[in-house]
C-alpha atoms as a PDB file:
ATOM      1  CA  UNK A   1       5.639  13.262 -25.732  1.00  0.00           C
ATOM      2  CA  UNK A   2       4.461  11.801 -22.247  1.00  0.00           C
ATOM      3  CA  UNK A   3       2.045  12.362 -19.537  1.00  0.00           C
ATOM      4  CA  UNK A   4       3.453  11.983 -16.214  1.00  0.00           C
ATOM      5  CA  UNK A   5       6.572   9.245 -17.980  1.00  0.00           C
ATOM      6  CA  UNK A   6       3.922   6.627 -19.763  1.00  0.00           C
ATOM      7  CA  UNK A   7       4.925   7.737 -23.418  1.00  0.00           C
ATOM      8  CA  UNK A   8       1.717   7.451 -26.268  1.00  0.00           C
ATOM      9  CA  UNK A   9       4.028   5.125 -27.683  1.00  0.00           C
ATOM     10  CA  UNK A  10       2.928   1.568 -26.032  1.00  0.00           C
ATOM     11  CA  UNK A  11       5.901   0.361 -23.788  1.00  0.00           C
ATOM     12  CA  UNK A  12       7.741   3.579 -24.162  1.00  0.00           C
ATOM     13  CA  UNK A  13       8.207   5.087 -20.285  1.00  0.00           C
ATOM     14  CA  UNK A  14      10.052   7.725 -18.683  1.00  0.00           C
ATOM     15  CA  UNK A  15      11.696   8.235 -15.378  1.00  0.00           C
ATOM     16  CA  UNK A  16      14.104  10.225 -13.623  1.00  0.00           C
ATOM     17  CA  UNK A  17      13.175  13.221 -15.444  1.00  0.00           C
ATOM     18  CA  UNK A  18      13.678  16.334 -13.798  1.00  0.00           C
ATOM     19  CA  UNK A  19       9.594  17.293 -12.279  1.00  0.00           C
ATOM     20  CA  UNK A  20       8.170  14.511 -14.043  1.00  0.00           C
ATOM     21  CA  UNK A  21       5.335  14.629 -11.273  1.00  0.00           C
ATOM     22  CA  UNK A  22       7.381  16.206  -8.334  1.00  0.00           C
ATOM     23  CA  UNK A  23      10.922  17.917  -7.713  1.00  0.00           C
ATOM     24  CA  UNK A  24      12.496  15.468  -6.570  1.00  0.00           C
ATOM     25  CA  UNK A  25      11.839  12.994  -9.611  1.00  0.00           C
ATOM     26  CA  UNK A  26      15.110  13.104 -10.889  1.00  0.00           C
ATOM     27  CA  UNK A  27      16.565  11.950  -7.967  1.00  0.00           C
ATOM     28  CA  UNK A  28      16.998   8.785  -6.278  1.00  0.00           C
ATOM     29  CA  UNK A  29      15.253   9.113  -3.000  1.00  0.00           C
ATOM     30  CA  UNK A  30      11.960  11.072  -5.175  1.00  0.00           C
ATOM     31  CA  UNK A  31      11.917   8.568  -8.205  1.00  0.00           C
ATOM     32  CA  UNK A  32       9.934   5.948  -6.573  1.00  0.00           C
ATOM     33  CA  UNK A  33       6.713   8.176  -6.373  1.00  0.00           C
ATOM     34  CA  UNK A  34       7.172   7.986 -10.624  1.00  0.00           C
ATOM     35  CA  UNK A  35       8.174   4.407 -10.537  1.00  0.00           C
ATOM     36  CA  UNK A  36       5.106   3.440  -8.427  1.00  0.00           C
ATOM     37  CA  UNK A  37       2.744   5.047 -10.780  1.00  0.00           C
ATOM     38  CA  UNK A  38       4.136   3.557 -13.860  1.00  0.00           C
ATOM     39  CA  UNK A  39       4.464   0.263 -11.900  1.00  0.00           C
ATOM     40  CA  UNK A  40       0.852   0.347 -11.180  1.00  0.00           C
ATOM     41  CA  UNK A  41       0.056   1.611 -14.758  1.00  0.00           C
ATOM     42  CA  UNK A  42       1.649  -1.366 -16.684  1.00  0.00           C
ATOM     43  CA  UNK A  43      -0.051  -4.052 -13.946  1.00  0.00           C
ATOM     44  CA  UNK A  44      -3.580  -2.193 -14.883  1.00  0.00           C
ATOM     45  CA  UNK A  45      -2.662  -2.783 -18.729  1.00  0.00           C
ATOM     46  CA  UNK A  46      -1.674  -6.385 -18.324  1.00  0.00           C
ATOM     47  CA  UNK A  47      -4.597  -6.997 -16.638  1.00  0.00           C
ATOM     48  CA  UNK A  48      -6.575  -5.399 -19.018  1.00  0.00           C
ATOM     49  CA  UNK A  49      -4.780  -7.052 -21.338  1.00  0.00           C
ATOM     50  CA  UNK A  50      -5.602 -10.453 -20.005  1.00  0.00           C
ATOM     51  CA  UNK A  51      -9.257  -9.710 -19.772  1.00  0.00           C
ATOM     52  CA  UNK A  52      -9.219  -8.856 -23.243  1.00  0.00           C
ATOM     53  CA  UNK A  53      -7.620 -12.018 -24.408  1.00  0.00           C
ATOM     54  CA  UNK A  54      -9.687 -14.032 -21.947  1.00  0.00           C
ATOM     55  CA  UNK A  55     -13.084 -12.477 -23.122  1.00  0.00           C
ATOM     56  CA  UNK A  56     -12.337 -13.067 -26.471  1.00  0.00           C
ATOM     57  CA  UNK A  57     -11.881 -16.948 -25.558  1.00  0.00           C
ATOM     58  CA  UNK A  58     -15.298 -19.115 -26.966  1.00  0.00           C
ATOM     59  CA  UNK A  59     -16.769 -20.070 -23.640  1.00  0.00           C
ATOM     60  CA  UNK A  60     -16.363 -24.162 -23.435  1.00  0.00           C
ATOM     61  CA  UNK A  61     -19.582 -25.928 -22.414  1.00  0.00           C
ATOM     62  CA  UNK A  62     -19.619 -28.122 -19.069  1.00  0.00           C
ATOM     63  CA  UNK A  63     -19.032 -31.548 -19.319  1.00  0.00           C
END
């Protein structure tokens, strides 16, 4: 199962399928539109991610 190739399975991602978002998705001139979106989707986690981790960082005092 997917939603437009980012897989409910973390890390799991799809393209080249055929209409994944478009009909031109399984081929090579129409798979960037797919590869964009899941580009921008895993730079949004890691991000996420980072502000996670960072947040959960004690705050130090200033010296």
């Amino acid at each position: 199962m997917h939603q437009r190739g980012i897989s409910a399975e973390p890390g799991v991602y799809f393209l080249g399928l055929p209409w994944l978002s478009r009909r031109g998705s399984s081929f090579i001139w129409g798979v960037w539109h797919d590869a964009k979106f899941i580009a921008d989707h895993i730079a949004t986690q890691r991000k996420y991610q980072a502000y996670q981790v960072a947040a959960a960082q004690p705050a130090t005092a200033p010296a």
